[in-house]
Protein backbone atom coordinates (compact mmCIF):
# COMPACT_ATOMS: atom_id res chain seq x y z
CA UNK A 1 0.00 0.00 0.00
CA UNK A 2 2.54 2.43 0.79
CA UNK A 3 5.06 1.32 -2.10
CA UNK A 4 1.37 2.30 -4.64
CA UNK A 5 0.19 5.26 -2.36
CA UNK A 6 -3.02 3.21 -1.98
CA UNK A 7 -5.33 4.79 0.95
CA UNK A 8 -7.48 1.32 0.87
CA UNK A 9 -7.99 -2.03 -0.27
CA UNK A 10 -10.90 -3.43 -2.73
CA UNK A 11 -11.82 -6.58 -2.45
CA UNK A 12 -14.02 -8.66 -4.27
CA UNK A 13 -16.98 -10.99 -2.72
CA UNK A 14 -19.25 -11.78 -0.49
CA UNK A 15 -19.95 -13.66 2.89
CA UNK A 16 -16.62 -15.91 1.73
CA UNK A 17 -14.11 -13.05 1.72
CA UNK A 18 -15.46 -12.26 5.20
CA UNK A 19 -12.42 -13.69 7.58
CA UNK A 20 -9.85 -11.35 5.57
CA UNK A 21 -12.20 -8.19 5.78
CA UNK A 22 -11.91 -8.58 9.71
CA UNK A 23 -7.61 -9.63 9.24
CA UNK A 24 -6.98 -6.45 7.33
CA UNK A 25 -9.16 -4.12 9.38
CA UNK A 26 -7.66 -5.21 13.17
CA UNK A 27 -4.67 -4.74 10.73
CA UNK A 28 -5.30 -1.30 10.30
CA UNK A 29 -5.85 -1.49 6.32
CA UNK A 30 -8.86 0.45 5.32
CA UNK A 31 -11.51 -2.14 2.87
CA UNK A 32 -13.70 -1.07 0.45
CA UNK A 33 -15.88 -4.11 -0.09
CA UNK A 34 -17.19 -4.99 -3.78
CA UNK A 35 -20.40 -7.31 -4.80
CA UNK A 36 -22.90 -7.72 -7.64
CA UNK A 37 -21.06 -8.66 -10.46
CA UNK A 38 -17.39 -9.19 -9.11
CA UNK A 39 -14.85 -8.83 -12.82
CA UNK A 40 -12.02 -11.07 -11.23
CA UNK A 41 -14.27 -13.72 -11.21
CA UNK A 42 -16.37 -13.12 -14.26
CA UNK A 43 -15.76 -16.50 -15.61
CA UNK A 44 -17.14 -18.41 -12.28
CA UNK A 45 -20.35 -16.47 -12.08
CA UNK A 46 -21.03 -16.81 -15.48
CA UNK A 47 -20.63 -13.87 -17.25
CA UNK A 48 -21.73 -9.92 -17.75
CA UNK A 49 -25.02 -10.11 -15.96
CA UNK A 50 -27.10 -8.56 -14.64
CA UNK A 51 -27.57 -9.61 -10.31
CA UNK A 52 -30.28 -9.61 -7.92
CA UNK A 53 -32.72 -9.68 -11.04
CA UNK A 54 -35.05 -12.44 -9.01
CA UNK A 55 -35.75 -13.00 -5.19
CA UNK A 56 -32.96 -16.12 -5.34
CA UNK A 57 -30.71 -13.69 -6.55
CA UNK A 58 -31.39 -10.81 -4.93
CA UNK A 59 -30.94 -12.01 -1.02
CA UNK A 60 -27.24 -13.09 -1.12
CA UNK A 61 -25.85 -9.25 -1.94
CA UNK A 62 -28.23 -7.91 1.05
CA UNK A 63 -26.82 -10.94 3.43
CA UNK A 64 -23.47 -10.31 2.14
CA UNK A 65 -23.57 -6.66 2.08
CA UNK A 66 -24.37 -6.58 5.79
CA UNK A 67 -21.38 -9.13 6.75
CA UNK A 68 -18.79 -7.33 5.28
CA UNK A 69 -19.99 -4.17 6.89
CA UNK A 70 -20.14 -5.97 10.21
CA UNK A 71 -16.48 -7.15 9.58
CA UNK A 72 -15.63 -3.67 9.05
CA UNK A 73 -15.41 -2.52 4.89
CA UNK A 74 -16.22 1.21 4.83
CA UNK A 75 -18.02 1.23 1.81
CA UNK A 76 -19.11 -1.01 -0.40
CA UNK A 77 -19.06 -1.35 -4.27
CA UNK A 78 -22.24 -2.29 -5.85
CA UNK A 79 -21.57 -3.28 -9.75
CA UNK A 80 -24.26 -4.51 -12.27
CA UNK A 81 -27.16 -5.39 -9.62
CA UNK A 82 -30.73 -4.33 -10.50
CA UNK A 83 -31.64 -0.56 -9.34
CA UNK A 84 -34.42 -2.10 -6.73
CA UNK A 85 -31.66 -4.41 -4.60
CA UNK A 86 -28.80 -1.26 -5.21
CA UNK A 87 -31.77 1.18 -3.33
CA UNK A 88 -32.65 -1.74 -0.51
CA UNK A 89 -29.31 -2.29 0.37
CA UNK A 90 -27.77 1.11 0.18
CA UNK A 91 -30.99 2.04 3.04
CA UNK A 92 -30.08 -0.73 5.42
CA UNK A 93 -26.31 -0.09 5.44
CA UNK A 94 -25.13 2.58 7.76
CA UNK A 95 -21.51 2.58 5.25
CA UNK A 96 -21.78 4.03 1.77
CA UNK A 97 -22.70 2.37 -1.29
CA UNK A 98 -21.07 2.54 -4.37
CA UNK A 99 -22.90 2.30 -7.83
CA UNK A 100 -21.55 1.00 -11.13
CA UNK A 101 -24.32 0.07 -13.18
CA UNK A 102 -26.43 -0.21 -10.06
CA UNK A 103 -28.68 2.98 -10.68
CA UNK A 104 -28.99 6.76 -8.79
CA UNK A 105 -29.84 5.19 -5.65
CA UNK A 106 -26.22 4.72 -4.49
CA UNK A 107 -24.59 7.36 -2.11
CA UNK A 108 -21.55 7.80 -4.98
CA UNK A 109 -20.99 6.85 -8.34
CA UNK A 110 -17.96 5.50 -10.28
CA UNK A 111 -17.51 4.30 -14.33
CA UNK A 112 -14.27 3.06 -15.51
CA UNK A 113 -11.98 6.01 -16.93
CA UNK A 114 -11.48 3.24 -20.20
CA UNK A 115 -15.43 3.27 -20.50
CA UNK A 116 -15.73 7.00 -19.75
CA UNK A 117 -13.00 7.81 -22.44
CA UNK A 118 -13.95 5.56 -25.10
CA UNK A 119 -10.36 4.09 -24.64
CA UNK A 120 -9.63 0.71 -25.59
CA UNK A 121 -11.57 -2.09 -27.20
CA UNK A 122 -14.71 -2.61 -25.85
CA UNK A 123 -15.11 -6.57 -25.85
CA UNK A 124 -18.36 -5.88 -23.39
CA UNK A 125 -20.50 -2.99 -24.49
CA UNK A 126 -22.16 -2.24 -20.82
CA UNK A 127 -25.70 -0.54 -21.17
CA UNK A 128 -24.87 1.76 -18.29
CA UNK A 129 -21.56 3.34 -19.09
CA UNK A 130 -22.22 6.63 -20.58
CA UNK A 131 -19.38 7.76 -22.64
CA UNK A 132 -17.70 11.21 -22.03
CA UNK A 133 -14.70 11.33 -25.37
CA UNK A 134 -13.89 8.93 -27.71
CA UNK A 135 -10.07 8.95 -27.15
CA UNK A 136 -9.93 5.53 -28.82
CA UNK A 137 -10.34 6.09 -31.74
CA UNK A 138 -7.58 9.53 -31.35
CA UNK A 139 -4.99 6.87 -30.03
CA UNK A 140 -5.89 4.51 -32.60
CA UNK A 141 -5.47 6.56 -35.46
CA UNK A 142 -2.03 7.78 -33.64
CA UNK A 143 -0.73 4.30 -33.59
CA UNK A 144 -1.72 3.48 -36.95
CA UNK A 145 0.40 6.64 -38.44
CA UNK A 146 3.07 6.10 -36.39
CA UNK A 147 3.50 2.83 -37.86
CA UNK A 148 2.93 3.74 -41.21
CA UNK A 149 5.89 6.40 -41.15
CA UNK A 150 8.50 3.65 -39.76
CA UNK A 151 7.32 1.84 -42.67
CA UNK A 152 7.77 4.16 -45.49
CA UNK A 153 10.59 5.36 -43.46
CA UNK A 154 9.26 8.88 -42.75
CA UNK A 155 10.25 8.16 -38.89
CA UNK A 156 12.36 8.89 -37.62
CA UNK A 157 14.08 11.59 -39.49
CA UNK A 158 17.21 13.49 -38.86
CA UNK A 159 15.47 15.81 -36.86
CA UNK A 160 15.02 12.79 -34.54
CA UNK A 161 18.09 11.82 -33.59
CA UNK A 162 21.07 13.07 -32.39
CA UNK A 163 25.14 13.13 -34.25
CA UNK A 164 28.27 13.17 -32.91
CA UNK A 165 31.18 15.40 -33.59
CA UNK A 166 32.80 15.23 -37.14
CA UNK A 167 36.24 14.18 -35.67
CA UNK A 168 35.07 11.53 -33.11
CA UNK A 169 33.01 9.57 -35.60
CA UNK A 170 36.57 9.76 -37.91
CA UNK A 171 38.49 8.43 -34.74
CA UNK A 172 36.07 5.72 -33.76
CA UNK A 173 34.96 4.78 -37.49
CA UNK A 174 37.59 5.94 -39.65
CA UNK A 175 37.14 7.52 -43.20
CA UNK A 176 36.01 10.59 -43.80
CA UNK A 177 34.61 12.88 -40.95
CA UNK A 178 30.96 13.36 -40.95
CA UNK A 179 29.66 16.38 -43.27
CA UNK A 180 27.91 18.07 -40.38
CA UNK A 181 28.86 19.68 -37.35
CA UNK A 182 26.68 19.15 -34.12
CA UNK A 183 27.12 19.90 -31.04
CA UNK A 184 27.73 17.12 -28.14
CA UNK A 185 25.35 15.54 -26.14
CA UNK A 186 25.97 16.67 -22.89
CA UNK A 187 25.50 14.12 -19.96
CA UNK A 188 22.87 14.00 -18.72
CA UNK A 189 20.87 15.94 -21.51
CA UNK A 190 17.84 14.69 -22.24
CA UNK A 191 17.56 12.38 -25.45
């Protein structure tokens, strides 16, 4: 935590993840609890779906949500769960919910500066990400004509790079001493 500057931890799940919740608190590590749809296990629980969408489904997040604020998380994240269960269990917390696809009923919000941006592929278009810039397709188009120039050898020019004196490249290569005159690169100087 201190080596990242991290103020807090995240954790992902439920009743399970309970035990280290209560370790890392007596330890003095601030948690930030996270259920609904948890993405480090997206392949166990099946997928991008949508939670709590029936009354099976929708009791384990309340139960769960209340254990990890018994065991101490400060807030807790509340990602893809239907807007009904995100309101319920955001009123019988007394710590702050976090929405992510979880409606206005939340105490804060948070999106994904990727989703936000419109930056990177988006394998999973998500329904309630609203997009601020389209920086994608900026950085896309960036890449593609940087790579074009070091292909048709545009890049990088002379302008790019950096010679040494006349004489030195006559000591250390022989022949003839280079036709221009720059100055040295200093140590140090940036390159």
């Amino acid at each position: 935590m201190q080596e990242g500057l991290a103020k807090a931890l995240k954790l992902e799940g439920g009743a399970e993840i309970v035990p280290a919740v209560e370790a890392l608190v007596r330890a003095g590590i601030p948690v930030m609890a996270h259920i609904g749809l948890t993405p480090q296990s997206i392949h166990q629980i099946g997928g991008y779906k949508v939670q709590g969408k029936n009354s099976a489904q929708a009791k384990k997040p309340l139960d769960d949500a209340k254990a990890l604020e018994q065991a101490g998380a400060f807030a807790i994240v509340l990602e893809l769960v239907t807007e009904q269960l995100a309101e319920h269990v955001t009123e019988q917390l007394s710590i702050p919910t976090i929405g992510i696809g979880a409606g206005a009923a939340c105490d804060g919000q948070v999106l994904v500066f990727h989703d936000l941006l419109g930056y990177g592929a988006d394998l999973h278009p998500k329904r309630f990400v609203k997009s601020y810039a389209n920086i994608g397709e900026q950085i896309r188009s960036g890449i593609e004509n940087y790579v074009k120039d070091v292909r048709e050898g545009r890049f990088p020019g002379t302008e790019h790079g950096f010679q040494m004196e006349g004489e030195v490249a006559e000591y250390l290569y022989g022949g003839p001493a280079a036709t221009e005159k720059s100055e040295p690169v200093k140590a140090g100087a940036s390159q």
